[in-house]
PDB file of N, CA and C in Angstrom:
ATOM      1  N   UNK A   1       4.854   2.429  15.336  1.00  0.00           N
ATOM      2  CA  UNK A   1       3.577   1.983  14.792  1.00  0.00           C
ATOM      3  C   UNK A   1       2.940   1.082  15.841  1.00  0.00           C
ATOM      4  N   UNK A   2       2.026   1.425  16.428  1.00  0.00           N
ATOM      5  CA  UNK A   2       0.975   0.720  17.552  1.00  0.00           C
ATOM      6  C   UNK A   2       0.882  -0.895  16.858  1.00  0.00           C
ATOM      7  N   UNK A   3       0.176  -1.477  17.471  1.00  0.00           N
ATOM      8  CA  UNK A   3       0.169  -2.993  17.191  1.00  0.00           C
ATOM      9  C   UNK A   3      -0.979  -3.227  16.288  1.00  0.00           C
ATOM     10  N   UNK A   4      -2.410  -2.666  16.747  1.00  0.00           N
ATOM     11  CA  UNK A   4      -2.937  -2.577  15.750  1.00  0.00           C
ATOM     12  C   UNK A   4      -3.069  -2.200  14.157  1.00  0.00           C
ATOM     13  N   UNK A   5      -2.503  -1.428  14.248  1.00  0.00           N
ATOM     14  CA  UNK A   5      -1.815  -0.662  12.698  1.00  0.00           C
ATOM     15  C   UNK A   5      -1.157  -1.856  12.201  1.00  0.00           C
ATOM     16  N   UNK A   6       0.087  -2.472  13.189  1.00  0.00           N
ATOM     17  CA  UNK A   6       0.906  -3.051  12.674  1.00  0.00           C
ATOM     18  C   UNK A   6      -0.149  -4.298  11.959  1.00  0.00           C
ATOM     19  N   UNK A   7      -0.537  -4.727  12.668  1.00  0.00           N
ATOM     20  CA  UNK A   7      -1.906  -5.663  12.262  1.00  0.00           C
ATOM     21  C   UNK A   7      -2.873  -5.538  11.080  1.00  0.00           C
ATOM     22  N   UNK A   8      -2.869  -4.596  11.179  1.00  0.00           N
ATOM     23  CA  UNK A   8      -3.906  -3.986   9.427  1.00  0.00           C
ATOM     24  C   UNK A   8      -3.327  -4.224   8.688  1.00  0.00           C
ATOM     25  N   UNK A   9      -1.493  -3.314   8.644  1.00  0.00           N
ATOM     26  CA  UNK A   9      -0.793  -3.401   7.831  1.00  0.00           C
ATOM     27  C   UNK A   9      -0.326  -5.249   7.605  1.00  0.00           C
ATOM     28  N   UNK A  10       0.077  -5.732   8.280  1.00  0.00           N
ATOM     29  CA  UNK A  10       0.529  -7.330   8.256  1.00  0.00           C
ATOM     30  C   UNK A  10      -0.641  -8.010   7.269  1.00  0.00           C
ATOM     31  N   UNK A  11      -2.078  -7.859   7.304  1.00  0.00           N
ATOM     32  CA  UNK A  11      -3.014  -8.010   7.064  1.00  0.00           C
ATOM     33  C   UNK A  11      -3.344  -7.894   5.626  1.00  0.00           C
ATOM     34  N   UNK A  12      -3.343  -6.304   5.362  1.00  0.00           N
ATOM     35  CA  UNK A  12      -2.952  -5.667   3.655  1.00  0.00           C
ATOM     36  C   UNK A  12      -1.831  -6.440   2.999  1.00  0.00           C
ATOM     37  N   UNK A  13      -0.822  -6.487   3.857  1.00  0.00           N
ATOM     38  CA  UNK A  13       0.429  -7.151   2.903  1.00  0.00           C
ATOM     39  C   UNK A  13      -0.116  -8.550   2.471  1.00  0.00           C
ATOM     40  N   UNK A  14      -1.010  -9.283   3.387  1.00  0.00           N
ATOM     41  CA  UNK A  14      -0.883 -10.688   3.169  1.00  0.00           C
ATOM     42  C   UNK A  14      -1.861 -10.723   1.624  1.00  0.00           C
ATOM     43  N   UNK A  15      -3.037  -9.776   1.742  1.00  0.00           N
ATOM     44  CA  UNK A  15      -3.974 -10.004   0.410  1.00  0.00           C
ATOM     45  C   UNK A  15      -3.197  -9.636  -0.644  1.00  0.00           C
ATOM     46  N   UNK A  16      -2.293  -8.916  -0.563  1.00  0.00           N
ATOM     47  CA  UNK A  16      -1.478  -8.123  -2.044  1.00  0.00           C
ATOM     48  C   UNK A  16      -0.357  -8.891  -2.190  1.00  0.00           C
ATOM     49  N   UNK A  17       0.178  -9.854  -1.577  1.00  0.00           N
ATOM     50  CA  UNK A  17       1.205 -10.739  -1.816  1.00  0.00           C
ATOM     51  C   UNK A  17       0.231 -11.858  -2.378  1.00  0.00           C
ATOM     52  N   UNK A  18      -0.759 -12.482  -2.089  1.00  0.00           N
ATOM     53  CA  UNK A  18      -2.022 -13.559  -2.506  1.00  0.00           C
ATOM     54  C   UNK A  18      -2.266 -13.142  -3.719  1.00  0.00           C
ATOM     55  N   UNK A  19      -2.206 -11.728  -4.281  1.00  0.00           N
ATOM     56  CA  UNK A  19      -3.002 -11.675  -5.520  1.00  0.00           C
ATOM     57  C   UNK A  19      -1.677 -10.734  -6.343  1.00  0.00           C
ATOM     58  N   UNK A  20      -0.832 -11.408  -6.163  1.00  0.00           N
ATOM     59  CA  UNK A  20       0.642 -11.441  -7.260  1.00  0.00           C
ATOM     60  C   UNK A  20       1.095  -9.490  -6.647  1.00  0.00           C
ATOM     61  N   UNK A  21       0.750  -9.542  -5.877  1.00  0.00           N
ATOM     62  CA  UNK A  21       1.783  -7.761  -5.537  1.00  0.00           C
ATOM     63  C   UNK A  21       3.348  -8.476  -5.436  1.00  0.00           C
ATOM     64  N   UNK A  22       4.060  -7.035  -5.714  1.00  0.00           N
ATOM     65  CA  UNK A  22       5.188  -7.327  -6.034  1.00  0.00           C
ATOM     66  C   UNK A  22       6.479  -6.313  -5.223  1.00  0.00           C
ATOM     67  N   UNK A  23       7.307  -6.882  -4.593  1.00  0.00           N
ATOM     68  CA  UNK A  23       8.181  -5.970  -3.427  1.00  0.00           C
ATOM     69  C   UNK A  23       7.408  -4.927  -2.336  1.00  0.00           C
ATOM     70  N   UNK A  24       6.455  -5.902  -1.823  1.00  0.00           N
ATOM     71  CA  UNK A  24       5.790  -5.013  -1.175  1.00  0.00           C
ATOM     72  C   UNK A  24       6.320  -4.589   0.509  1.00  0.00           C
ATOM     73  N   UNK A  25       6.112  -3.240   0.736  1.00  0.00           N
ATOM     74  CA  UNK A  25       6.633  -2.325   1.716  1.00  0.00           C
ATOM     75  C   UNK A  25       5.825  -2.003   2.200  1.00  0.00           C
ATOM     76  N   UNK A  26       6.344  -1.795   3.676  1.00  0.00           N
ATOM     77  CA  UNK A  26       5.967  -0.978   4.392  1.00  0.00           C
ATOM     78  C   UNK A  26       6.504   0.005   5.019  1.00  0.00           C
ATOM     79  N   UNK A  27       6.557   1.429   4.889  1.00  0.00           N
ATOM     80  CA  UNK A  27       7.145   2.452   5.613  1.00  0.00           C
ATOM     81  C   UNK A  27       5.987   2.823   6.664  1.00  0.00           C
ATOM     82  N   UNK A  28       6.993   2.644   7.792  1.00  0.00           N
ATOM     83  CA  UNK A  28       6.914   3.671   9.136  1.00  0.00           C
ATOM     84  C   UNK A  28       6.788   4.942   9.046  1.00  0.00           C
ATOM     85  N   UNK A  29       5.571   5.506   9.252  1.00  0.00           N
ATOM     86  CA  UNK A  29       5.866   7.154   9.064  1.00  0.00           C
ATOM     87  C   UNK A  29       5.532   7.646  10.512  1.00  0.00           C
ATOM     88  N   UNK A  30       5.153   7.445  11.437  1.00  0.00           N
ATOM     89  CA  UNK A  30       5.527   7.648  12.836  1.00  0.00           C
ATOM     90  C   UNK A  30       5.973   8.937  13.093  1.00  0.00           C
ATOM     91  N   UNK A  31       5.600   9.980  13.640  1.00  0.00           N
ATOM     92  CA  UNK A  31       6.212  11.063  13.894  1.00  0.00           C
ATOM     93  C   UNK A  31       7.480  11.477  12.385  1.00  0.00           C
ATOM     94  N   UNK A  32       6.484  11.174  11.270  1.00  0.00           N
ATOM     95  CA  UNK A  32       7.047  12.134  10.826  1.00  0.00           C
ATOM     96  C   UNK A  32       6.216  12.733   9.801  1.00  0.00           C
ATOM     97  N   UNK A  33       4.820  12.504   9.794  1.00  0.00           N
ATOM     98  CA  UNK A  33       4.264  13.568   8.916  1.00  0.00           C
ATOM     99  C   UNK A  33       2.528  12.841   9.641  1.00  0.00           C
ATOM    100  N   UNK A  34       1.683  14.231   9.136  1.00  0.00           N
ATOM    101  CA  UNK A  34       0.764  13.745  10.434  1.00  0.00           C
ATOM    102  C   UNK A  34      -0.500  13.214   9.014  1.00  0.00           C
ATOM    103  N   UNK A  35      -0.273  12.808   7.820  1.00  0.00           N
ATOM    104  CA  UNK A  35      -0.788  12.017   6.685  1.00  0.00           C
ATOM    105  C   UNK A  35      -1.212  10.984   7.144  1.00  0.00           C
ATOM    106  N   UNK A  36      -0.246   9.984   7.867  1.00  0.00           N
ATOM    107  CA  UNK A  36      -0.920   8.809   7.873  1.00  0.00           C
ATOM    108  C   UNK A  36       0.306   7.980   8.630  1.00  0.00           C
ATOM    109  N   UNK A  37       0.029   6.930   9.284  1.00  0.00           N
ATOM    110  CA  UNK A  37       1.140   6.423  10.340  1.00  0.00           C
ATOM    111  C   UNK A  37       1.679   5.439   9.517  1.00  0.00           C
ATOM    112  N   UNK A  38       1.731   5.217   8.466  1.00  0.00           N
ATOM    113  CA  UNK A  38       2.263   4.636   7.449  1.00  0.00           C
ATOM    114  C   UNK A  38       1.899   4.142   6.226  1.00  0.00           C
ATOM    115  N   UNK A  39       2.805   3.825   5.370  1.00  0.00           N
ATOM    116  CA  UNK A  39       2.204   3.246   3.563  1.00  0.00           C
ATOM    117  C   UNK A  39       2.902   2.401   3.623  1.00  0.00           C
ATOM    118  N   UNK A  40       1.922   1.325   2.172  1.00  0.00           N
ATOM    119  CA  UNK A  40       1.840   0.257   2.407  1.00  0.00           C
ATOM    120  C   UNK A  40       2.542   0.732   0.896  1.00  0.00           C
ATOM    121  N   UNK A  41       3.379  -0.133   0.071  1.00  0.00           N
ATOM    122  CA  UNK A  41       3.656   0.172  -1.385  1.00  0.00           C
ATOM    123  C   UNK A  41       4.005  -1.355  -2.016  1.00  0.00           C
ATOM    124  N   UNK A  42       3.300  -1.206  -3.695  1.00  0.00           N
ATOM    125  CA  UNK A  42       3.773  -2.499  -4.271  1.00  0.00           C
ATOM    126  C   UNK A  42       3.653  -2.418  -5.681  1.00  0.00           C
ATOM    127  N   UNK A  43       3.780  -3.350  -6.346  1.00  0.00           N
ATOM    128  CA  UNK A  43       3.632  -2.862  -7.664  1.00  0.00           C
ATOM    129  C   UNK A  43       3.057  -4.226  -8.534  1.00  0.00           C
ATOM    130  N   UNK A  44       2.653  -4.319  -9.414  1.00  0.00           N
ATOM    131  CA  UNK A  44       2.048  -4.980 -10.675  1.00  0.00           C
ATOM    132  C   UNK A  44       2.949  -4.570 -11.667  1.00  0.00           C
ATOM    133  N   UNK A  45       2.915  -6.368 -12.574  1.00  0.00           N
ATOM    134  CA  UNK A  45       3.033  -5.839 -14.129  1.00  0.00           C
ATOM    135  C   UNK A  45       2.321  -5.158 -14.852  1.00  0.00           C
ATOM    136  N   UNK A  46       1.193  -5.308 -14.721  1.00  0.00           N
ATOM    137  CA  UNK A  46       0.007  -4.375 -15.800  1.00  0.00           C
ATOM    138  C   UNK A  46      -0.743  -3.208 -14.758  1.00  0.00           C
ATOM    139  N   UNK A  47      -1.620  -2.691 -15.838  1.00  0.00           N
ATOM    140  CA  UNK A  47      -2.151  -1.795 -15.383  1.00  0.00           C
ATOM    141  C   UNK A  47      -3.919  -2.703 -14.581  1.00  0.00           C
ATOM    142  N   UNK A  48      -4.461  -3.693 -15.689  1.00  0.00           N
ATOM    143  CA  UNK A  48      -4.761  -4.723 -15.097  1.00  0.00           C
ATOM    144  C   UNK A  48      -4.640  -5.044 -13.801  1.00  0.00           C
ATOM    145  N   UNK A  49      -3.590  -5.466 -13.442  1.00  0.00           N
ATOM    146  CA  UNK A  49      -3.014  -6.106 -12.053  1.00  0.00           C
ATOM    147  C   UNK A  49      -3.308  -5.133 -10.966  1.00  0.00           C
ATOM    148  N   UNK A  50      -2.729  -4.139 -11.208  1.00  0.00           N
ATOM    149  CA  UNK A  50      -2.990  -3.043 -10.075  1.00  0.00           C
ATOM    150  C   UNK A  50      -4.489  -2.839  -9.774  1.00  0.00           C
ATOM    151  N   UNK A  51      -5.101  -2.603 -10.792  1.00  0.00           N
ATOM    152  CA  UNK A  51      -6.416  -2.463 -10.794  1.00  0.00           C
ATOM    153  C   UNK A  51      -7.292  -3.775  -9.602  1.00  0.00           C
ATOM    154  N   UNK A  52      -6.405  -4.662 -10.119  1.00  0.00           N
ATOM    155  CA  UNK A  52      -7.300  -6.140  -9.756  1.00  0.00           C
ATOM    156  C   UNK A  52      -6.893  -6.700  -8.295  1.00  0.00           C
ATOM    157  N   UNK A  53      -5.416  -5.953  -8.389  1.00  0.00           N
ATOM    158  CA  UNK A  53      -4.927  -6.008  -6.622  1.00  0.00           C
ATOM    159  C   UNK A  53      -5.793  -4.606  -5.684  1.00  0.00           C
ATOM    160  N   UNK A  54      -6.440  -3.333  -6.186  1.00  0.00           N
ATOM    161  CA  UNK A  54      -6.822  -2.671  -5.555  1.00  0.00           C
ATOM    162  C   UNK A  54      -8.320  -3.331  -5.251  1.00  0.00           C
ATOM    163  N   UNK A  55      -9.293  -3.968  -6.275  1.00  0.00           N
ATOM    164  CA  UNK A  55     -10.485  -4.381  -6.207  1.00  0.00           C
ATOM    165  C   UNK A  55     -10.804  -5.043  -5.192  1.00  0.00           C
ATOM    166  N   UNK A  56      -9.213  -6.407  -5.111  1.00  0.00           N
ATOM    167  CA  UNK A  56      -9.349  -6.863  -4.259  1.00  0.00           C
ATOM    168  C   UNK A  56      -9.375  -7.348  -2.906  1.00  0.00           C
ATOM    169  N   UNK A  57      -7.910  -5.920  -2.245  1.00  0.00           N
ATOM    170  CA  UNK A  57      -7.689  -5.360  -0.863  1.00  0.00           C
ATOM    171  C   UNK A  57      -8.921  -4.835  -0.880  1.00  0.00           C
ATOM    172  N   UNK A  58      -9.511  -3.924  -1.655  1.00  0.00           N
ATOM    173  CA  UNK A  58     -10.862  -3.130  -1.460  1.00  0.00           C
ATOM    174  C   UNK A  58     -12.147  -3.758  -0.353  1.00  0.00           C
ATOM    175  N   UNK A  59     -11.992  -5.048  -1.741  1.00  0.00           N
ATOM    176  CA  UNK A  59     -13.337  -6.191  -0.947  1.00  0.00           C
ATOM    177  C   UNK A  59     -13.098  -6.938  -0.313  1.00  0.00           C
ATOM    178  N   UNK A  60     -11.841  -7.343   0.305  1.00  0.00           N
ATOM    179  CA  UNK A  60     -11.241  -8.134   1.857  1.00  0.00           C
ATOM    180  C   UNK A  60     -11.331  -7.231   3.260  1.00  0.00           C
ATOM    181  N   UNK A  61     -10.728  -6.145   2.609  1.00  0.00           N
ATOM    182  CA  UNK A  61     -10.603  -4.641   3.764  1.00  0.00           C
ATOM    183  C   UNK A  61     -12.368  -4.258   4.326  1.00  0.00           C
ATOM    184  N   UNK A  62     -13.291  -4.214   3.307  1.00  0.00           N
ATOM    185  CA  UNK A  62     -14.530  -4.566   3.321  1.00  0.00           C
ATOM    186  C   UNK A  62     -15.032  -5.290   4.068  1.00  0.00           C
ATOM    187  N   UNK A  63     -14.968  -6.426   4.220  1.00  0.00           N
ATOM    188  CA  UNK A  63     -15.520  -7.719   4.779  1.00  0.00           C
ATOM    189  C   UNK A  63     -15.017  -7.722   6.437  1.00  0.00           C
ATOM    190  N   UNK A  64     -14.055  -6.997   6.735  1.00  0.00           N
ATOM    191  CA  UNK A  64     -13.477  -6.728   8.104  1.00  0.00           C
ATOM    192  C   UNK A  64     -14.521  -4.753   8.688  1.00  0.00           C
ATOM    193  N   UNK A  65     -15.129  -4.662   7.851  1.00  0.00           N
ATOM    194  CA  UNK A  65     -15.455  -3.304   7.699  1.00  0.00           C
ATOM    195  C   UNK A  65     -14.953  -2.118   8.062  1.00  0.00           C
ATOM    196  N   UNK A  66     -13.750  -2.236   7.254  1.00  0.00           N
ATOM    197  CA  UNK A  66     -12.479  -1.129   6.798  1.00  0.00           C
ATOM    198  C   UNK A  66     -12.822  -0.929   5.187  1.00  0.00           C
ATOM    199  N   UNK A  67     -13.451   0.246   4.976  1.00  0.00           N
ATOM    200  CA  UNK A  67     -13.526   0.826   3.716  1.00  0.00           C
ATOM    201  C   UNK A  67     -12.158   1.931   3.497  1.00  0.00           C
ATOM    202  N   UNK A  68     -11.716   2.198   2.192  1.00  0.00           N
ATOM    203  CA  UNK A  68     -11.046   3.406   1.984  1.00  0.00           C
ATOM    204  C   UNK A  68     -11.851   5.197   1.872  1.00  0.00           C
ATOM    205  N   UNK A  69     -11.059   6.025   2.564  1.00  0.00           N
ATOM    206  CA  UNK A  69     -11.591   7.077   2.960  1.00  0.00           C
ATOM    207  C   UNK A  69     -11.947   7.557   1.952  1.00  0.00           C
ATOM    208  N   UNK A  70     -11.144   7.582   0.421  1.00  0.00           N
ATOM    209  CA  UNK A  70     -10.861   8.029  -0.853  1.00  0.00           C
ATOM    210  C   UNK A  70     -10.259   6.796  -1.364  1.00  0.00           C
ATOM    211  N   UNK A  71     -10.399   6.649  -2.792  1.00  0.00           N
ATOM    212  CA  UNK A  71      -9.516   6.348  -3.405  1.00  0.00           C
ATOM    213  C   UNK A  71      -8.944   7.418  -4.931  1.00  0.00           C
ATOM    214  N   UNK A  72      -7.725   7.153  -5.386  1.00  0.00           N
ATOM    215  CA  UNK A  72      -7.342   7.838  -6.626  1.00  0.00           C
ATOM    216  C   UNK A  72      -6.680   6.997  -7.417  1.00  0.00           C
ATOM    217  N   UNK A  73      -6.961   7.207  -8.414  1.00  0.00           N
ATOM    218  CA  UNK A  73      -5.830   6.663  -9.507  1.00  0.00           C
ATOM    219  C   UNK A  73      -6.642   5.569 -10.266  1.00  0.00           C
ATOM    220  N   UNK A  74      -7.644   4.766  -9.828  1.00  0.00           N
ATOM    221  CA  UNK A  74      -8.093   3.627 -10.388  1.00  0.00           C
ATOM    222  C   UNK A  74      -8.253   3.801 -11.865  1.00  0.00           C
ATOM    223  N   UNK A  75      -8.736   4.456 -12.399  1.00  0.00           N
ATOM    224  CA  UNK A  75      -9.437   4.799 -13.960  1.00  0.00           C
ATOM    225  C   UNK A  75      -7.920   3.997 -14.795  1.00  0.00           C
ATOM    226  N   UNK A  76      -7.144   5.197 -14.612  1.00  0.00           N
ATOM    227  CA  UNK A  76      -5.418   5.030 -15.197  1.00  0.00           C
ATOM    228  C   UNK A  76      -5.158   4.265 -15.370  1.00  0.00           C
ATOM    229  N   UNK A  77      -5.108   3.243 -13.438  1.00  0.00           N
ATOM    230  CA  UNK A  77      -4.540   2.276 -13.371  1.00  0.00           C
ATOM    231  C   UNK A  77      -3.030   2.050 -13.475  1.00  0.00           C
ATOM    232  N   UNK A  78      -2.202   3.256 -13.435  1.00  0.00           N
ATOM    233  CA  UNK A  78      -0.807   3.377 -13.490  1.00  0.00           C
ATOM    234  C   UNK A  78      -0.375   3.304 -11.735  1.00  0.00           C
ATOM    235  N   UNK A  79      -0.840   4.294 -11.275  1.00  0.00           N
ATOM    236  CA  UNK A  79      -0.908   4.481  -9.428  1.00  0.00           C
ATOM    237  C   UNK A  79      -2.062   4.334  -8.189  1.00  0.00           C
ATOM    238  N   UNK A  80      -2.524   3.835  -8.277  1.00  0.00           N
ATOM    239  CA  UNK A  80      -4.195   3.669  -7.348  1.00  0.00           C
ATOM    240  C   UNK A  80      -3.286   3.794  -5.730  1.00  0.00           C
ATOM    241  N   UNK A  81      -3.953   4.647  -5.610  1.00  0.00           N
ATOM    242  CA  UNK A  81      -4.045   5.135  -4.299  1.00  0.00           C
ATOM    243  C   UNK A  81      -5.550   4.714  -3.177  1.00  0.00           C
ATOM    244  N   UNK A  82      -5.277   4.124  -2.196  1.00  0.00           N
ATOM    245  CA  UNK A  82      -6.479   3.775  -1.210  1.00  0.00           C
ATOM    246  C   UNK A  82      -6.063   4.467   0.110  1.00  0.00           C
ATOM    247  N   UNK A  83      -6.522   4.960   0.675  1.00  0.00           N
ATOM    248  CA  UNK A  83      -6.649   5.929   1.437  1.00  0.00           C
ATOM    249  C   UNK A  83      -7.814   5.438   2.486  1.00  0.00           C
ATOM    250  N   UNK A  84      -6.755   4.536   3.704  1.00  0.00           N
ATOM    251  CA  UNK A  84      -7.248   3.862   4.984  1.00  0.00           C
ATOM    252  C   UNK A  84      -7.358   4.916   6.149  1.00  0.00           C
ATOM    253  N   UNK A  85      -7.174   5.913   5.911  1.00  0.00           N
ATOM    254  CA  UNK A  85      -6.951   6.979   7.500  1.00  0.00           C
ATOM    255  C   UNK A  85      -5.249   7.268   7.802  1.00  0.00           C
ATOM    256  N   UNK A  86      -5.333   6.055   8.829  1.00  0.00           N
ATOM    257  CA  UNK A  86      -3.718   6.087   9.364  1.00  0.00           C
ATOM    258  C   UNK A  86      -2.693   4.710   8.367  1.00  0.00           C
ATOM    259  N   UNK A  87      -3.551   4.298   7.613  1.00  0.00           N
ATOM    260  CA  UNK A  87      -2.963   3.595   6.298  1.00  0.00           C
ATOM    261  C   UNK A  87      -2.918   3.833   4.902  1.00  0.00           C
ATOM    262  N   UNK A  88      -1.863   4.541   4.521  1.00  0.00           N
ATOM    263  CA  UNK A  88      -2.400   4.636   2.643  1.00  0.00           C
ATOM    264  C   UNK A  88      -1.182   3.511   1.495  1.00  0.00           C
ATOM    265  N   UNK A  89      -2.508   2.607   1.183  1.00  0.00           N
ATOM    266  CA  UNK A  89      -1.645   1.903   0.168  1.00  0.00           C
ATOM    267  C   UNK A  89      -1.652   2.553  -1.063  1.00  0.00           C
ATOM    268  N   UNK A  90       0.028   2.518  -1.683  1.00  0.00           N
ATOM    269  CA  UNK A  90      -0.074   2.493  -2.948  1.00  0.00           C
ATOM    270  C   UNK A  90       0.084   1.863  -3.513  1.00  0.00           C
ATOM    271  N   UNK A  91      -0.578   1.202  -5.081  1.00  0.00           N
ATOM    272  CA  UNK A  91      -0.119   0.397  -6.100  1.00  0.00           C
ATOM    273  C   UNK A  91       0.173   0.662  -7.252  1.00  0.00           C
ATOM    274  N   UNK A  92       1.355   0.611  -7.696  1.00  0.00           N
ATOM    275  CA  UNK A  92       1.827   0.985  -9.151  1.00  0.00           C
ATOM    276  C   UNK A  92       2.273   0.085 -10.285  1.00  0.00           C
ATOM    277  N   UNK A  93       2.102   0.863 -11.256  1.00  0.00           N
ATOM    278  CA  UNK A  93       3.054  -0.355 -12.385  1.00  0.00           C
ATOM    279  C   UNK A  93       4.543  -0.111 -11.619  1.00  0.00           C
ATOM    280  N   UNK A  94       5.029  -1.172 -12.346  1.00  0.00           N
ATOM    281  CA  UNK A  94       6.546  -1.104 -11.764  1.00  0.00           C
ATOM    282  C   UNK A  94       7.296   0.116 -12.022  1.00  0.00           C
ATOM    283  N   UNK A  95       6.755   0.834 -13.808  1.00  0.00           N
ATOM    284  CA  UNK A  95       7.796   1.228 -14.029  1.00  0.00           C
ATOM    285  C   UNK A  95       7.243   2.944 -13.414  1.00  0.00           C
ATOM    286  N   UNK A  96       6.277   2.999 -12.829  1.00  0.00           N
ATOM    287  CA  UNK A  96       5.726   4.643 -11.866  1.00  0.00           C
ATOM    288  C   UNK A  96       6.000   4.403 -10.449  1.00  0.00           C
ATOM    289  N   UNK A  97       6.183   2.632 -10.336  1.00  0.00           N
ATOM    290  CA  UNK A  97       6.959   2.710  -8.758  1.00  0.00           C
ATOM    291  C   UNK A  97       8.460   3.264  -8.783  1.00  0.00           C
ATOM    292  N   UNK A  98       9.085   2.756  -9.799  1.00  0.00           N
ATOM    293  CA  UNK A  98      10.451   3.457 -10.145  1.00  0.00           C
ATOM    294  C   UNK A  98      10.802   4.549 -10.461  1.00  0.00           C
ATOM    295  N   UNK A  99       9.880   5.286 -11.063  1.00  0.00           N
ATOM    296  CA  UNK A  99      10.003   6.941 -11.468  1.00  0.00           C
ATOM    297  C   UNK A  99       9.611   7.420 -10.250  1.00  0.00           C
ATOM    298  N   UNK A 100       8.903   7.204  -9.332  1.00  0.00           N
ATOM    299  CA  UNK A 100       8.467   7.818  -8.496  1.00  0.00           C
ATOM    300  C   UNK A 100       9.175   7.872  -6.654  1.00  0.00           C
ATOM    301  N   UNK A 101       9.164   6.455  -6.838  1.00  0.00           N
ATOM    302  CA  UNK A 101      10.414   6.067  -5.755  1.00  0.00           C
ATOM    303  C   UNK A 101       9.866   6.494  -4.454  1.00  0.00           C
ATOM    304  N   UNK A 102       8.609   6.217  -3.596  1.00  0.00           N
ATOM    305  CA  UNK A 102       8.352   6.703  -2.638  1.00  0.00           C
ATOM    306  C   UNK A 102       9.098   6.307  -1.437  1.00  0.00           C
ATOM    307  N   UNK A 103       9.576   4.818  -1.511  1.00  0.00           N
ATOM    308  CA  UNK A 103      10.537   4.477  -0.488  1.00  0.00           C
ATOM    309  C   UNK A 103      11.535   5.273  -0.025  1.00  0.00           C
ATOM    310  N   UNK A 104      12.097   5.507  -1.387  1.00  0.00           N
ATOM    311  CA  UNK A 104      13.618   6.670  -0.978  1.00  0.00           C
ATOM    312  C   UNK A 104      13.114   8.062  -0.769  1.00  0.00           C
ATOM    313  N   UNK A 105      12.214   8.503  -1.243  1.00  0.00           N
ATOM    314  CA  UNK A 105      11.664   9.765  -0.663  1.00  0.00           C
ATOM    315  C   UNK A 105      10.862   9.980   0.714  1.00  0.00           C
ATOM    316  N   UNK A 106      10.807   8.329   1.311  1.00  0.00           N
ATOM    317  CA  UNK A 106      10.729   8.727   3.135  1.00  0.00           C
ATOM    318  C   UNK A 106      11.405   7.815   3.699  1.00  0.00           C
ATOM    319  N   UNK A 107      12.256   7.337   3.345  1.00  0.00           N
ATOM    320  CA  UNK A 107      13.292   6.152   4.114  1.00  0.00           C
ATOM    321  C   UNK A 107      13.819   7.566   5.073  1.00  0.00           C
ATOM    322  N   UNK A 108      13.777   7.183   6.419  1.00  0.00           N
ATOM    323  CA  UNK A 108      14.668   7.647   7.805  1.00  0.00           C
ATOM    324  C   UNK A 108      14.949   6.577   8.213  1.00  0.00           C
ATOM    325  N   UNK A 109      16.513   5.848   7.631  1.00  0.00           N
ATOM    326  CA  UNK A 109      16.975   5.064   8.582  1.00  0.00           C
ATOM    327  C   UNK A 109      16.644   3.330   9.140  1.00  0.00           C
ATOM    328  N   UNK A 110      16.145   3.250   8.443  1.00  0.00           N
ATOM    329  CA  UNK A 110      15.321   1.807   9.129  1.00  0.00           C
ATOM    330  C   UNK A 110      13.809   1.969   9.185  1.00  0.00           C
ATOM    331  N   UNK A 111      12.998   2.715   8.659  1.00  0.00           N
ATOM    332  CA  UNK A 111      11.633   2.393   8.881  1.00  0.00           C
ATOM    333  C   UNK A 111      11.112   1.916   7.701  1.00  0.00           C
ATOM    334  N   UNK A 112      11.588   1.198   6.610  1.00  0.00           N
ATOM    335  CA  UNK A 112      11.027   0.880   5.282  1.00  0.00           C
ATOM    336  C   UNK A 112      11.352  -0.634   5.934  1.00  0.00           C
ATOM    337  N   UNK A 113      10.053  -2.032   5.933  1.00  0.00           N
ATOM    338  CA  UNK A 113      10.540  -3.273   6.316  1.00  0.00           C
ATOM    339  C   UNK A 113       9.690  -3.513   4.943  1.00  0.00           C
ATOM    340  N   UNK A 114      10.209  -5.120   3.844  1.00  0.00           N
ATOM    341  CA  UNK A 114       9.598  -5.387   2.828  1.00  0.00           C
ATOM    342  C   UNK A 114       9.622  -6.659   3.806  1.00  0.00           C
ATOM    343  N   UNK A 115       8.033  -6.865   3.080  1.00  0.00           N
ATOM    344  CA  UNK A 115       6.647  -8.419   3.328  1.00  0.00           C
ATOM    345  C   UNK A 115       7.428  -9.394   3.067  1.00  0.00           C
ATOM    346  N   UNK A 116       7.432 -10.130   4.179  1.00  0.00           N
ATOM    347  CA  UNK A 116       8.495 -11.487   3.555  1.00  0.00           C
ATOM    348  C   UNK A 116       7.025 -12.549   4.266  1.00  0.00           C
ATOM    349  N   UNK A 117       7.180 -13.407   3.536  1.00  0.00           N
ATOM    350  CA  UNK A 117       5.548 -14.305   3.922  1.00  0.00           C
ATOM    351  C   UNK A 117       6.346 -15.256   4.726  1.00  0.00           C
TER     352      UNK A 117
END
């Protein structure tokens, strides 16, 4: 992951740890799928929360003028997906971060590091 990336990403983690995100990750995807050079993942208690942690990476990411390419999921509010280019955060309730498990479905080895402030 280039330095800049690493920087966006360092960046994303810091607003979603500020506004109560919860075990938040970052996977390295680097030569291994040409989606995106990595995700950002975290989770909320409510559906609320997620909502209110996407609003508000939204309008920080904004203010640097980094918009999302797409977003999905907001309505639900179970999974919101933001869709940075070579960054896609996800935010889930806890219990669709757990059914879903994206960490273990791209962990190679060492590229999953969790946000320690």
């Amino acid at each position: 992951m280039n330095s800049t990336i690493k920087e966006r990403c360092d960046g994303m983690c810091a607003i979603l740890d500020f506004h109560k995100g919860r075990d938040i990750a970052v996977v390295d995807l680097s030569g291994q799928t040409v989606v995106a050079d990595c995700f950002i993942i975290a989770h909320g208690a409510t559906v609320q929360q997620v909502k209110a942690m996407a609003d508000y990476l939204d309008e920080e990411m904004a203010k640097t003028g980094l918009c999302p390419i797409r977003t999905e999921g907001y309505t639900d509010g179970r999974w919101v997906v933001l869709d940075y280019g070579d960054i896609i955060v996800h935010l889930f309730r806890k219990e669709e971060r757990e059914y879903f498990s994206l960490e273990r479905l791209w962990e190679n080895g060492g590229n999953i590091v969790y946000y320690a402030k």
